[in-house]
N, C-alpha and C. Protein backbone atom coordinates (compact mmCIF):
# COMPACT_ATOMS: atom_id res chain seq x y z
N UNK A 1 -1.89 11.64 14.95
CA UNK A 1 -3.27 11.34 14.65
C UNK A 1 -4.10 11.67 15.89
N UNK A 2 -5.01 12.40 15.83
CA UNK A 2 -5.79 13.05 16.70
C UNK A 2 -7.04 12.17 17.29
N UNK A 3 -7.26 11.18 16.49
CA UNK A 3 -8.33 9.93 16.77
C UNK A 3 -7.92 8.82 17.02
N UNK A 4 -8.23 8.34 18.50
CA UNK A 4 -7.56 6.86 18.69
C UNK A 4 -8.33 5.84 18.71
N UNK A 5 -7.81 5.01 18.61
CA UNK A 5 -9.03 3.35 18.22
C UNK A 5 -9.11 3.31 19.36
N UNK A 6 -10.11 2.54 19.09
CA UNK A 6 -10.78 1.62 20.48
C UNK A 6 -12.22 0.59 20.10
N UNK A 7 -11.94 -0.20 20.54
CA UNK A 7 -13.15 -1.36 20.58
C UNK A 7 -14.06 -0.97 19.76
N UNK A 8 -14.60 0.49 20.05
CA UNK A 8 -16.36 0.30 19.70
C UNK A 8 -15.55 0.73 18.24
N UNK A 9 -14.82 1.15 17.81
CA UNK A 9 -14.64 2.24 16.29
C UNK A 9 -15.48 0.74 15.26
N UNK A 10 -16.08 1.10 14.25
CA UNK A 10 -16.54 0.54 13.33
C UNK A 10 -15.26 -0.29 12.82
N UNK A 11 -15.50 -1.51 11.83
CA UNK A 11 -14.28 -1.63 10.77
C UNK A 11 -14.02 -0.79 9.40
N UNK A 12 -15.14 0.11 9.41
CA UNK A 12 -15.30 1.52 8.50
C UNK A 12 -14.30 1.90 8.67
N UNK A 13 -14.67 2.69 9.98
CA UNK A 13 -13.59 3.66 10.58
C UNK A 13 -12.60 3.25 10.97
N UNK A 14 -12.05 1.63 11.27
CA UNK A 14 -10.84 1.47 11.89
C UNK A 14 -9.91 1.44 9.92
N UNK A 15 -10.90 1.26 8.87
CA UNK A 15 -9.93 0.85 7.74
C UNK A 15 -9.53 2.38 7.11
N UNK A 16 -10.26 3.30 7.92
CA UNK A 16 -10.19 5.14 7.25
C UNK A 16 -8.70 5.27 8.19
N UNK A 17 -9.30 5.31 9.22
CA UNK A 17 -7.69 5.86 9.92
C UNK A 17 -6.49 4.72 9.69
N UNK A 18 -6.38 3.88 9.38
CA UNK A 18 -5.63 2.60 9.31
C UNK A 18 -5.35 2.07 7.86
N UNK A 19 -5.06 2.28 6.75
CA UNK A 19 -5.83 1.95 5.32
C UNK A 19 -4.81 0.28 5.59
N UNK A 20 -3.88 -0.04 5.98
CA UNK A 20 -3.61 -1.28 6.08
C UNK A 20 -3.88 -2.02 7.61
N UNK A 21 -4.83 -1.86 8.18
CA UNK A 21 -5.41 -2.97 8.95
C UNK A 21 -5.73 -4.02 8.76
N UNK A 22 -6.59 -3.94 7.47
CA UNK A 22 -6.76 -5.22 6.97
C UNK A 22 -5.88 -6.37 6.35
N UNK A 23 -5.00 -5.54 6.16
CA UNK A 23 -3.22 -6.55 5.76
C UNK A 23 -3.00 -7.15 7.18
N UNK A 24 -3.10 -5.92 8.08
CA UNK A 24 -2.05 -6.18 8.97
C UNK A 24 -3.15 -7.23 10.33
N UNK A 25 -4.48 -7.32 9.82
CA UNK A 25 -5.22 -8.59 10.71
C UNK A 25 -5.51 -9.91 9.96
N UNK A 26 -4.95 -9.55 8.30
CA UNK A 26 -4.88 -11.24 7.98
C UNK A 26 -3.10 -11.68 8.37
N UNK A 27 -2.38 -10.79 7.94
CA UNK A 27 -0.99 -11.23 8.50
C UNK A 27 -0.92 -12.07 9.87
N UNK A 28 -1.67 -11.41 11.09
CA UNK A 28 -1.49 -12.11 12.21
C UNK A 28 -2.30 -12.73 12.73
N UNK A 29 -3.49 -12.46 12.61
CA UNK A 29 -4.70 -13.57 12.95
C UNK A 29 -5.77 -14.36 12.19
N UNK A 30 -5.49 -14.00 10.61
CA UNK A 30 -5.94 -14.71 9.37
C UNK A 30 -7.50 -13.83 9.34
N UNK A 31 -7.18 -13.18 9.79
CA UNK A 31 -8.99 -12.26 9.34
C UNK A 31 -8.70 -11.41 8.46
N UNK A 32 -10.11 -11.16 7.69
CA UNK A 32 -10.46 -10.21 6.75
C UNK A 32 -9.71 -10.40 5.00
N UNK A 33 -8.76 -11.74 5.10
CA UNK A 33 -8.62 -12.28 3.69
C UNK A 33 -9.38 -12.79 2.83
N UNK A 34 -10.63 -13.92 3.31
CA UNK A 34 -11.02 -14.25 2.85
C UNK A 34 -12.64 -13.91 3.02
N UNK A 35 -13.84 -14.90 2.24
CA UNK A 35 -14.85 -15.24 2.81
C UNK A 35 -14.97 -15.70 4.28
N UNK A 36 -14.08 -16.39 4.27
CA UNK A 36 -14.56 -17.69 5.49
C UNK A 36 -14.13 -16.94 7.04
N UNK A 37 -13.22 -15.71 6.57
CA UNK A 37 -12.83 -14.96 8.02
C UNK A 37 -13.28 -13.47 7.48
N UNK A 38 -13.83 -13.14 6.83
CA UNK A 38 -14.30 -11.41 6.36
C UNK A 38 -15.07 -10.93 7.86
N UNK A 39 -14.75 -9.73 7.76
CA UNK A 39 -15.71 -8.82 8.70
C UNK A 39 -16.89 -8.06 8.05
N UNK A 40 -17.70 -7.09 8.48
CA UNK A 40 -18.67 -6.40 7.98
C UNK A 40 -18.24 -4.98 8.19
N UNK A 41 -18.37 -4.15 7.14
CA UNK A 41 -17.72 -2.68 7.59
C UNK A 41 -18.69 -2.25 8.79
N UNK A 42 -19.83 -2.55 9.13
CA UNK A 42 -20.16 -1.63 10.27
C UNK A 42 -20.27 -2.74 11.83
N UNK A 43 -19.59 -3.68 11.64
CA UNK A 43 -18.99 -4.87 12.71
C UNK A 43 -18.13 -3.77 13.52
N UNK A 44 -17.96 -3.78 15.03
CA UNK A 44 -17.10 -3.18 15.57
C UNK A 44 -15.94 -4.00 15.43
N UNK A 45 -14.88 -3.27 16.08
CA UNK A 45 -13.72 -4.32 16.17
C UNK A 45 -13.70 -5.04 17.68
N UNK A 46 -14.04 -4.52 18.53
CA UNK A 46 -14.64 -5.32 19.83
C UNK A 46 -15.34 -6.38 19.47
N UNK A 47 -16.14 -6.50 18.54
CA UNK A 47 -17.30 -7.75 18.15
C UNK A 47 -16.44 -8.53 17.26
N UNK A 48 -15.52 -7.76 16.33
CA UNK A 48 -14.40 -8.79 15.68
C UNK A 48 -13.74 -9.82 16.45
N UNK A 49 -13.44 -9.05 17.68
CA UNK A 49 -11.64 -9.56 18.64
C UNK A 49 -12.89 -10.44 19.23
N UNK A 50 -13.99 -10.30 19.95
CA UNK A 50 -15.03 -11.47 20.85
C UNK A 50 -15.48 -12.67 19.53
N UNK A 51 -15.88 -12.62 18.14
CA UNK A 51 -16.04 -13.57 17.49
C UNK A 51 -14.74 -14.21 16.94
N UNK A 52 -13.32 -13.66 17.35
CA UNK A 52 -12.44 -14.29 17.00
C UNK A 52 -11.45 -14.62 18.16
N UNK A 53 -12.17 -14.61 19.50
CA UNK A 53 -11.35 -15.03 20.86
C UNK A 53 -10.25 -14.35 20.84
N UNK A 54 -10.02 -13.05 20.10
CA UNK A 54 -8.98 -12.49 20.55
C UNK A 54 -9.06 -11.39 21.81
N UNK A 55 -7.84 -10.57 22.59
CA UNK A 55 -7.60 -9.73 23.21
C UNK A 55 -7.56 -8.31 22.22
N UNK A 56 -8.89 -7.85 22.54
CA UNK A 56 -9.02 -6.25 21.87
C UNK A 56 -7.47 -5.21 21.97
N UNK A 57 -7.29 -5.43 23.09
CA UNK A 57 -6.08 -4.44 23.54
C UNK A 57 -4.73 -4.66 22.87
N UNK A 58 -4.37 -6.07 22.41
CA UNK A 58 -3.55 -6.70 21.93
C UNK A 58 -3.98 -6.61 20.32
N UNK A 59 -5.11 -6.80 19.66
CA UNK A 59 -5.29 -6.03 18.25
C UNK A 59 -5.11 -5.01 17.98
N UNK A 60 -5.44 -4.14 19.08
CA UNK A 60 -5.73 -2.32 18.45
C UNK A 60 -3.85 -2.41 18.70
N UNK A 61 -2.84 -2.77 19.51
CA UNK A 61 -1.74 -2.43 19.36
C UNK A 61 -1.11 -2.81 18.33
N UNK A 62 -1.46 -4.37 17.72
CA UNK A 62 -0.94 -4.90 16.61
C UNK A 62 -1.22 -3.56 15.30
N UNK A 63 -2.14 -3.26 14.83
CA UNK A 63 -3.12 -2.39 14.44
C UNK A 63 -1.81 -1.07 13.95
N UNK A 64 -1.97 -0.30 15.34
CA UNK A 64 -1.13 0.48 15.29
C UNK A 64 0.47 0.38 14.73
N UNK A 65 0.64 -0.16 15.18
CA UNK A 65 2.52 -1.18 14.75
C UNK A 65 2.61 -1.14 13.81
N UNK A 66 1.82 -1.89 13.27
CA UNK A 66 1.51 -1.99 11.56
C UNK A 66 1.40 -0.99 10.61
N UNK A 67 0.22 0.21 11.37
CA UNK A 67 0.64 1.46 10.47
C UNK A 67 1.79 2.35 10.62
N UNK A 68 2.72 2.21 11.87
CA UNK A 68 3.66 2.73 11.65
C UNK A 68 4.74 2.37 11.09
N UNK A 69 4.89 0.76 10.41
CA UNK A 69 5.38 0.52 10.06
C UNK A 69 5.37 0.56 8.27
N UNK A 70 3.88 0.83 7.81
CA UNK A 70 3.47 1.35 6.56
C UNK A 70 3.79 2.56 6.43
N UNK A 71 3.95 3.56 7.13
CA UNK A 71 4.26 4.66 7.50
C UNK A 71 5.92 4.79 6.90
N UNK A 72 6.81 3.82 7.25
CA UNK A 72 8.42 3.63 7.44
C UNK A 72 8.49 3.55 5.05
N UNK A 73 7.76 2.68 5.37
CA UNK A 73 8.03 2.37 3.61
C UNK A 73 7.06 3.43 2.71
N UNK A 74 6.92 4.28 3.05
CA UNK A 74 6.46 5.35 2.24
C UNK A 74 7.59 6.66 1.76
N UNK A 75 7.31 6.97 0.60
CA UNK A 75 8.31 7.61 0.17
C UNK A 75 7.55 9.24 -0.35
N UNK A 76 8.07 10.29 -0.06
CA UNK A 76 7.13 11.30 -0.94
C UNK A 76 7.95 11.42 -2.48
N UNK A 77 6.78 12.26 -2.92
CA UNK A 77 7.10 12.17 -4.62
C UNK A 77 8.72 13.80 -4.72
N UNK A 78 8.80 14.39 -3.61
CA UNK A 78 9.88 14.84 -3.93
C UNK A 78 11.42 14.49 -3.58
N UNK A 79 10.94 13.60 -2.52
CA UNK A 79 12.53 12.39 -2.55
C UNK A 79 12.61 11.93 -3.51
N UNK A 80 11.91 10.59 -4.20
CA UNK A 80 11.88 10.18 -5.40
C UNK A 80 12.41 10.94 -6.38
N UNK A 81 11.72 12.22 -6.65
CA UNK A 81 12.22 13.06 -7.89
C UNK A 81 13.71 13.42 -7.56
N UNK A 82 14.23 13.41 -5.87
CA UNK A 82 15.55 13.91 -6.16
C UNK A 82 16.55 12.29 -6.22
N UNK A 83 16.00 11.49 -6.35
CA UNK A 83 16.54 9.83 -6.27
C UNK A 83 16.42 9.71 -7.63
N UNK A 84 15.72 10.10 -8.60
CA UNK A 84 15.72 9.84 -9.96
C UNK A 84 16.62 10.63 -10.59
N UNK A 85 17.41 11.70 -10.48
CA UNK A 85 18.20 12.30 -10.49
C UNK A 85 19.87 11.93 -10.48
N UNK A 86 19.56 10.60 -9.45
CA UNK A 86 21.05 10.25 -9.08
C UNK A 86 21.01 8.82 -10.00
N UNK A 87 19.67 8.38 -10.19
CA UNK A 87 19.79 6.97 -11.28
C UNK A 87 19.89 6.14 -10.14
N UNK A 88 19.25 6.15 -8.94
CA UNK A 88 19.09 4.87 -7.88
C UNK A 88 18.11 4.46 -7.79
N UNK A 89 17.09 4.58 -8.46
CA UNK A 89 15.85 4.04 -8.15
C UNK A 89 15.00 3.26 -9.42
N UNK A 90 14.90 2.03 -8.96
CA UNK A 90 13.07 1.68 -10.10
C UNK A 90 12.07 2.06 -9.48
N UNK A 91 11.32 2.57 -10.63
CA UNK A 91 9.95 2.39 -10.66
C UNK A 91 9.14 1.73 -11.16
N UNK A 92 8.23 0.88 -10.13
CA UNK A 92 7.42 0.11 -10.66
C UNK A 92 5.66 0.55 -10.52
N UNK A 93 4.95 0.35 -12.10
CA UNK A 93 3.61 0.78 -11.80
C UNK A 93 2.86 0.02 -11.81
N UNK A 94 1.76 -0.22 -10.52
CA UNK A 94 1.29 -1.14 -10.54
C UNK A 94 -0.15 -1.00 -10.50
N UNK A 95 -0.40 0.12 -11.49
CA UNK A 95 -2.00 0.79 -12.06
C UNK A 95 -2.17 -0.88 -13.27
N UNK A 96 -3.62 -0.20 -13.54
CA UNK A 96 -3.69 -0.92 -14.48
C UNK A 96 -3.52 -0.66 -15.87
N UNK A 97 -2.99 -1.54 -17.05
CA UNK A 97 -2.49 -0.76 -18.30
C UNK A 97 -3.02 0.24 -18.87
N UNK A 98 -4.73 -0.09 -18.87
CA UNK A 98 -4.64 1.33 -19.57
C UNK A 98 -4.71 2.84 -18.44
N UNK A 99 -4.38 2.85 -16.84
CA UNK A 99 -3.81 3.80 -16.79
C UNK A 99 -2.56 4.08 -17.12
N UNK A 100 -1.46 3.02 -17.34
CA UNK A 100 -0.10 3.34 -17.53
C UNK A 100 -0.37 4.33 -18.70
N UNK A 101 -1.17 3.73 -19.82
CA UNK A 101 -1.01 4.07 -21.14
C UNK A 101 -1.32 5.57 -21.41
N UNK A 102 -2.18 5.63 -20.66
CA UNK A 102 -2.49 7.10 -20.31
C UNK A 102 -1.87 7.79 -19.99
N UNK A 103 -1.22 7.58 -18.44
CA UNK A 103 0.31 8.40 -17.87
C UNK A 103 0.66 7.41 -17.02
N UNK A 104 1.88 8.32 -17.27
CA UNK A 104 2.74 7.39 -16.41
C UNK A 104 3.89 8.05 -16.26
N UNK A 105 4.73 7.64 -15.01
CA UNK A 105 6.21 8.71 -14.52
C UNK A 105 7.01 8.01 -15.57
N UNK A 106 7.90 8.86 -16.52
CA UNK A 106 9.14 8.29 -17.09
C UNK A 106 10.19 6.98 -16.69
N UNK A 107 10.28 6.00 -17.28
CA UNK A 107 11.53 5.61 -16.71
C UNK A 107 10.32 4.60 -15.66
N UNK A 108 9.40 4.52 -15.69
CA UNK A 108 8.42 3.49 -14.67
C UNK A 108 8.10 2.42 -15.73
N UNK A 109 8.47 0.95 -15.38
CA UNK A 109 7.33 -0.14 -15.69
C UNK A 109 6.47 -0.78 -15.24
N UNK A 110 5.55 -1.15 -16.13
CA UNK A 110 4.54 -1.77 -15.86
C UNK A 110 4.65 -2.58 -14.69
N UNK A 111 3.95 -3.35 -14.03
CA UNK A 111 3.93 -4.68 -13.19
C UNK A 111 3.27 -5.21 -14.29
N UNK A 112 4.02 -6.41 -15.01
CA UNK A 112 2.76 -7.53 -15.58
C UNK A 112 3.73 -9.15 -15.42
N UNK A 113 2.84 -9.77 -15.38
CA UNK A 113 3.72 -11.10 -15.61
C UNK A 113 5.25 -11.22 -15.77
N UNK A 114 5.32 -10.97 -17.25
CA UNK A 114 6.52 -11.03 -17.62
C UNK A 114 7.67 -9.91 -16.58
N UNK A 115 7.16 -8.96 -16.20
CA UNK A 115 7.98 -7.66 -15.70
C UNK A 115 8.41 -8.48 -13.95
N UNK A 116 7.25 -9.16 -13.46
CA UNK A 116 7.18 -9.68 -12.42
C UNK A 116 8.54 -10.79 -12.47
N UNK A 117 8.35 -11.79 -13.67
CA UNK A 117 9.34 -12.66 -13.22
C UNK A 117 10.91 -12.06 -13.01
N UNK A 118 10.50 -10.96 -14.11
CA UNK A 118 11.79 -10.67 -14.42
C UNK A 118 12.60 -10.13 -13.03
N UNK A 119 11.91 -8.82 -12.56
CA UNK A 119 12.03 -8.27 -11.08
C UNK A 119 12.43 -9.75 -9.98
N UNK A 120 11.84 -10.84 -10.08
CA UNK A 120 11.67 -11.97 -9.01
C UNK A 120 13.48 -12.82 -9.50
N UNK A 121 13.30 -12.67 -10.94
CA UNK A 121 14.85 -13.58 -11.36
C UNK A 121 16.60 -12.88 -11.40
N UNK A 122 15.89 -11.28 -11.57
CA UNK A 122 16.98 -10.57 -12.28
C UNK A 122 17.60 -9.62 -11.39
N UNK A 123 16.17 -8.72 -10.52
CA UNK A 123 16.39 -7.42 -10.18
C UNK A 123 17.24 -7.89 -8.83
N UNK A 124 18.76 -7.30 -8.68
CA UNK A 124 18.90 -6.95 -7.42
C UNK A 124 18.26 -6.64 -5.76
N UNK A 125 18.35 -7.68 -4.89
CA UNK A 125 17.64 -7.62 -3.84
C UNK A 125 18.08 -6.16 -3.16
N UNK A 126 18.70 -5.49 -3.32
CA UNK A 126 19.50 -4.19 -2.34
C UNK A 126 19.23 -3.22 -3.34
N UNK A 127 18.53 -2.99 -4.37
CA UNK A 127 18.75 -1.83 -5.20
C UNK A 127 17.22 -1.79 -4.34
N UNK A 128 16.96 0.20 -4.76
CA UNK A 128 15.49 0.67 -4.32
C UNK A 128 15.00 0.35 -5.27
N UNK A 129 13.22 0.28 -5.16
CA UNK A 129 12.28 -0.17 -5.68
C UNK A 129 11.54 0.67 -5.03
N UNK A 130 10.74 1.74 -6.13
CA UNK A 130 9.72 2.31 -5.85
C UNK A 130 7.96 1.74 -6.60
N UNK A 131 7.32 1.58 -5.48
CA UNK A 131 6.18 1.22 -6.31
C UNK A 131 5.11 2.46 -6.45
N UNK A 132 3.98 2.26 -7.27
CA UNK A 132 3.34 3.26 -7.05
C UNK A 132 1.85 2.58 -7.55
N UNK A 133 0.40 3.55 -7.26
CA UNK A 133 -0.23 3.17 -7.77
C UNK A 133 -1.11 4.59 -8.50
N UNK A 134 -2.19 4.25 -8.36
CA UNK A 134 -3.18 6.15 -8.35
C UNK A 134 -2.89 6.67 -7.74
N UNK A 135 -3.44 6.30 -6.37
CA UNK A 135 -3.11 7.40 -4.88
C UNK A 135 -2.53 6.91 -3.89
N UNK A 136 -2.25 6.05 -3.99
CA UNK A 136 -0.94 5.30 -3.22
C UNK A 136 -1.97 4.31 -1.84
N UNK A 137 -2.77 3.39 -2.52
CA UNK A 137 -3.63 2.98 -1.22
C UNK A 137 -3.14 1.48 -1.86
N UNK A 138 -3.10 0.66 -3.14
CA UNK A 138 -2.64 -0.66 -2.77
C UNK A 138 -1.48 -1.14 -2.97
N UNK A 139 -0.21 0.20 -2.94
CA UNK A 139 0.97 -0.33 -3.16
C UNK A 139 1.69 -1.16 -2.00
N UNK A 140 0.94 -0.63 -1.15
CA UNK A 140 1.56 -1.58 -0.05
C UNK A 140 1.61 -2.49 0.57
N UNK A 141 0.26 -3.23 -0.12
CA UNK A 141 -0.08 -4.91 -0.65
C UNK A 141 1.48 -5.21 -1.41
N UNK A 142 1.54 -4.36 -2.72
CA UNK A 142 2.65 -5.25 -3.53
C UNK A 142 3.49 -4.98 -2.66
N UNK A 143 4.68 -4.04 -1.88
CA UNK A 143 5.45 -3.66 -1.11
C UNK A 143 5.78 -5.06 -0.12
N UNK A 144 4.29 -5.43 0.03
CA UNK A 144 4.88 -6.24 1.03
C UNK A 144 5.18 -7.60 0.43
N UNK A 145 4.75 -7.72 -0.64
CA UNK A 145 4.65 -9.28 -1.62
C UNK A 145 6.38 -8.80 -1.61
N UNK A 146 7.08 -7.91 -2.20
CA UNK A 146 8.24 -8.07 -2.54
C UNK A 146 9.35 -7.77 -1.46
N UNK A 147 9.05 -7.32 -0.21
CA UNK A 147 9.98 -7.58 0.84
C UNK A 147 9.34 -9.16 1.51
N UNK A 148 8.93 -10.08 1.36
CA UNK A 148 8.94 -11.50 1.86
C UNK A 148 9.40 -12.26 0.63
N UNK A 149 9.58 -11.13 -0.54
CA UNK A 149 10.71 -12.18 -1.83
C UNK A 149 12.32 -11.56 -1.18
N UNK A 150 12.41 -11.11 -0.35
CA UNK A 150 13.76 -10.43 -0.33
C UNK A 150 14.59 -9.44 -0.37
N UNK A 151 13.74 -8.37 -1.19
CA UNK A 151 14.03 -7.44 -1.06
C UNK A 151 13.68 -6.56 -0.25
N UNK A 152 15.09 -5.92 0.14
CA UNK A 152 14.92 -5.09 1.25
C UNK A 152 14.94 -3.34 1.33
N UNK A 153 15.09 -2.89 0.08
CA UNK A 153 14.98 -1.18 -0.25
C UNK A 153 13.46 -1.15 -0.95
N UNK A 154 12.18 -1.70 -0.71
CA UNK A 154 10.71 -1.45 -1.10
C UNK A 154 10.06 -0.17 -0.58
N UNK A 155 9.92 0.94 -1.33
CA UNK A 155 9.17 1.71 -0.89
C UNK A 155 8.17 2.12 -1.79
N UNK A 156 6.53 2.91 -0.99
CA UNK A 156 5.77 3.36 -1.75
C UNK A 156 5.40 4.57 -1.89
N UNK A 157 5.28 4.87 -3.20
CA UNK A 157 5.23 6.72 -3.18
C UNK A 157 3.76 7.10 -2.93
N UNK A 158 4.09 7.99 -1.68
CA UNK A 158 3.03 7.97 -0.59
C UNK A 158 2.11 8.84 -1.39
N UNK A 159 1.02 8.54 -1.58
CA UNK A 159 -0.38 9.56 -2.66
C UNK A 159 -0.03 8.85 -4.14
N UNK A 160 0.55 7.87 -4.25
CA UNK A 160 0.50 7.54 -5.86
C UNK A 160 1.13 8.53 -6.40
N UNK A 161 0.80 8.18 -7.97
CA UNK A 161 1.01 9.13 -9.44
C UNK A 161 0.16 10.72 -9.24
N UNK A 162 -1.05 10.57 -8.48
CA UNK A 162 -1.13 11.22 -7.95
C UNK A 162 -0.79 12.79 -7.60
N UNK A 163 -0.23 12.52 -6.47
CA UNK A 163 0.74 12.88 -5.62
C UNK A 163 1.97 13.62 -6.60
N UNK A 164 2.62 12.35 -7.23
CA UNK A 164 3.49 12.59 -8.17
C UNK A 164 2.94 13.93 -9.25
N UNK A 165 2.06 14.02 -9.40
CA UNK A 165 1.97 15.51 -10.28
C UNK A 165 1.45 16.75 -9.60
N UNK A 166 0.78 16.22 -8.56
CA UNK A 166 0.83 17.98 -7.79
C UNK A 166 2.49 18.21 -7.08
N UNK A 167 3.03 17.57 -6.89
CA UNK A 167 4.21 17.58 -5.80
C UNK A 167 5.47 17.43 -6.67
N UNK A 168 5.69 16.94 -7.96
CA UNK A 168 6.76 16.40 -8.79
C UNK A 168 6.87 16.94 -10.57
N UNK A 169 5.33 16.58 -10.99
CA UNK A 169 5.83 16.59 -12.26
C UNK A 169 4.36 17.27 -12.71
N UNK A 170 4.03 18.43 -12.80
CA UNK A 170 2.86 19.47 -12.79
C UNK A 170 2.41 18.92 -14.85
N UNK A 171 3.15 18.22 -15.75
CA UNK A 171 2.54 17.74 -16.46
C UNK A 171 2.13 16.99 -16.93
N UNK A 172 2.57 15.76 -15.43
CA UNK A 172 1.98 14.42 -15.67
C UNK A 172 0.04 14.88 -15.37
N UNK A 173 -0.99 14.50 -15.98
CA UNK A 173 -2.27 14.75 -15.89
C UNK A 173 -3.06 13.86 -14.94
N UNK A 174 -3.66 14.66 -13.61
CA UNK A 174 -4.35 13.91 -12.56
C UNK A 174 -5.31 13.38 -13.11
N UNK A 175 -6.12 12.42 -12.45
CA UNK A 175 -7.65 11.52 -13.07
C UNK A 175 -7.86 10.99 -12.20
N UNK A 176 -9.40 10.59 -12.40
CA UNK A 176 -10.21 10.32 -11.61
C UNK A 176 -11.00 8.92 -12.30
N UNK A 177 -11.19 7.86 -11.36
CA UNK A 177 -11.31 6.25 -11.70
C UNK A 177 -13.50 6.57 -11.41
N UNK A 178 -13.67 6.47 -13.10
CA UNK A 178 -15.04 5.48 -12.95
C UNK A 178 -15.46 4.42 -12.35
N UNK A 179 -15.87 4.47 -11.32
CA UNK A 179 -16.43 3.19 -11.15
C UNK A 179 -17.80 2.64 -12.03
N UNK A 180 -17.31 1.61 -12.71
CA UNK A 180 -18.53 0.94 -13.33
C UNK A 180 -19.87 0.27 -12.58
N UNK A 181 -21.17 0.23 -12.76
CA UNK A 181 -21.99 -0.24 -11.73
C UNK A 181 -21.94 -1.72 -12.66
């Protein structure tokens, strides 16, 4: 990465180069989960670490750690395709139904309730688990919900479903999310 943090970077820009910072500063210092500790995207992170008595130098490293460690549980969509091959892998999708319904990789389920307990009561802690989403930006929220249940083979397919059809499966059909006003 050719751009390095530092104090003044916005929380814009520290969440562009970083997409899990914000995991990785409620994990250790309880910011940016809620209301009561949120930042402002154009708040520096220097003005974060001084309204939260922390050591700047000691965040931006936490910071970093963190994405290389998001970095570790990412999977591309042509490992996967050669892991689906051998019958070692789930897939779990954790779009919302009616993107599943729309597309979806073969052989992938849903995340819903019921799929959840089941994964939490049934699924083997040592088998892989691939999650996925659109473009692969909140699988690693769930990723991390299910390595603090135990399991320890969690990975996310890095660019989503995505990803998965320019790189894997050229007739799964790409799309693009309306945002509603």
């Amino acid at each position: 990465m050719t751009d390095t943090l530092d104090s003044q970077a916005t929380m814009t820009r520290v969440l562009e180069m970083f997409p899990g910072a914000q995991r990785a500063l409620f994990r250790r210092y309880h910011i940016g989960g809620c209301a009561s500790c949120a930042f402002q995207p154009g708040e520096t992170l220097g003005g974060l670490c001084t309204r939260n008595n922390l050591d700047a130098a000691e965040v931006i490293q936490h910071i970093q750690t963190s994405h290389q460690q998001d970095e570790e549980l990412q999977i591309s969509a042509v490992e996967v395709a050669a892991l689906r091959q051998t019958g070692t892998v789930r897939l779990v999708d954790i779009r919302s139904r009616e993107e599943f319904e729309a597309t979806r990789i073969e052989g992938a389920v849903l995340l819903s309730q019921p799929v959840m307990q089941e994964i939490l009561g049934r699924w083997p802690r040592e088998d892989l688990m691939v999650l996925y989403d659109h473009r692969g930006r909140q699988s690693l929220d769930a990723a991390a919900y299910f390595i603090g249940q135990g399991f320890r083979k969690v990975r996310c397919l890095r660019g989503g479903i995505d990803a998965w059809s320019r790189e894997a499966d050229s007739k799964i059909p790409r799309y693009r999310l309306e945002l509603s006003a």
